[in-house]
Protein backbone atom coordinates (compact mmCIF):
# COMPACT_ATOMS: atom_id res chain seq x y z
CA UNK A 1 0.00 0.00 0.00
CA UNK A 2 1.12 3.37 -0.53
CA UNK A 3 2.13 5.38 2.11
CA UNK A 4 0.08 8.36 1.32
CA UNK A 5 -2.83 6.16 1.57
CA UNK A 6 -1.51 4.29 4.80
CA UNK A 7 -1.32 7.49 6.99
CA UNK A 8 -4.55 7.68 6.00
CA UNK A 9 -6.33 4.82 6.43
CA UNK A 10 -4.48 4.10 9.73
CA UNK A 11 -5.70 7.79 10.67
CA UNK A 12 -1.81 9.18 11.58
CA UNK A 13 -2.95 11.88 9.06
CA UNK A 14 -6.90 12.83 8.58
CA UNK A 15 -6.66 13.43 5.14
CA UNK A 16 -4.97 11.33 2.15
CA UNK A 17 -3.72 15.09 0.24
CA UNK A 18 -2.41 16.18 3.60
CA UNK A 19 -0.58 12.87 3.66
CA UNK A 20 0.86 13.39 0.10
CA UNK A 21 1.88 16.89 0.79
CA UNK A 22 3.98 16.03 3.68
CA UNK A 23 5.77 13.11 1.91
CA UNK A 24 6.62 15.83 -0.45
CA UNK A 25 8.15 18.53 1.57
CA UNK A 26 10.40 16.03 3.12
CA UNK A 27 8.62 15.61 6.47
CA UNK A 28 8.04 11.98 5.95
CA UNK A 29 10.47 9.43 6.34
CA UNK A 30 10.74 5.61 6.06
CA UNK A 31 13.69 3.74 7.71
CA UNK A 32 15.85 6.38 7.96
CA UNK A 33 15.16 7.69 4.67
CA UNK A 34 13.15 10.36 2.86
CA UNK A 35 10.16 8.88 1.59
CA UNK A 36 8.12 9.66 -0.78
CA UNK A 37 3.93 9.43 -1.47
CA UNK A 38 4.31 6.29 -3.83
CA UNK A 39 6.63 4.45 -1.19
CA UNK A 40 5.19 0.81 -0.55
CA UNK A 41 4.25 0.41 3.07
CA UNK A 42 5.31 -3.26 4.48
CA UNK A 43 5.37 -4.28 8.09
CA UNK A 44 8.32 -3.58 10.50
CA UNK A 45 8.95 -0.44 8.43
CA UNK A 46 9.47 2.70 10.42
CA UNK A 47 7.93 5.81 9.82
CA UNK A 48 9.07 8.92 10.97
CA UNK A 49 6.75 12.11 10.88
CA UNK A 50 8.04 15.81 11.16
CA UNK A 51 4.62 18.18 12.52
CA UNK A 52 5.22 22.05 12.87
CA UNK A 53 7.37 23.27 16.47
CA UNK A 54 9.86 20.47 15.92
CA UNK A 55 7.08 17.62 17.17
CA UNK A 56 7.90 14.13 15.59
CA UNK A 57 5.95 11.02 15.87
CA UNK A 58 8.10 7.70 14.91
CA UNK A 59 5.45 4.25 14.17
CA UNK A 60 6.14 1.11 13.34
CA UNK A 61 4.30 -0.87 10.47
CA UNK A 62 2.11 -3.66 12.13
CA UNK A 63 -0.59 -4.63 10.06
CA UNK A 64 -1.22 -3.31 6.80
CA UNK A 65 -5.21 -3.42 5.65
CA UNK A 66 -7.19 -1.56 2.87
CA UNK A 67 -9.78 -0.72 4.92
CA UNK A 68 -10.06 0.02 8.58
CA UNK A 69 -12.52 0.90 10.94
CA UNK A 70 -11.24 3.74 13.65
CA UNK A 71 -11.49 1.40 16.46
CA UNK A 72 -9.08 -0.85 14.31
CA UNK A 73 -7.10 2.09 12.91
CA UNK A 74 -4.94 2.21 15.79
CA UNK A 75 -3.40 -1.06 15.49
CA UNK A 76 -1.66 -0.79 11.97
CA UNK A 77 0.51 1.03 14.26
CA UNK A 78 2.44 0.79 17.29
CA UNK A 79 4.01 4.26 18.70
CA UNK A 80 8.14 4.33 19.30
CA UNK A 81 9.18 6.78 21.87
């Protein structure tokens, strides 16, 4: 799955262009790299996020699913602090 579409659907990011803009300005990445929109999501990747006032969020990839519900959404995802 994309990752664009997994932020998404795992609800890390509310909205799927919000998603793709951020891959794009570099505030996205995937093992320790820049990622960008088209990237394909597999468990045990981990995805870094860069929010405005220096806040990140780092997940790792658990389950990946087309669809999810928003009581499931939060386990496609497990936090790293």
């Amino acid at each position: 799955m994309r990752l664009d579409k997994y932020l998404k659907v795992s609800r890390i990011i509310k909205r799927r262009t919000v998603a793709n803009n951020a891959c794009d300005g570099d505030n996205v990445s995937v093992n320790g790299r820049p990622a960008k929109a088209s990237y394909n999501v597999k468990p045990g990747d981990i995805i870094e996020i860069k929010f405005g006032q220096g806040k990140k969020l780092r997940v790792r990839v658990v389950d990946v699913r087309e669809n999810a519900t928003k009581s499931d959404a939060d386990s496609m995802y497990e936090v790293i602090e």
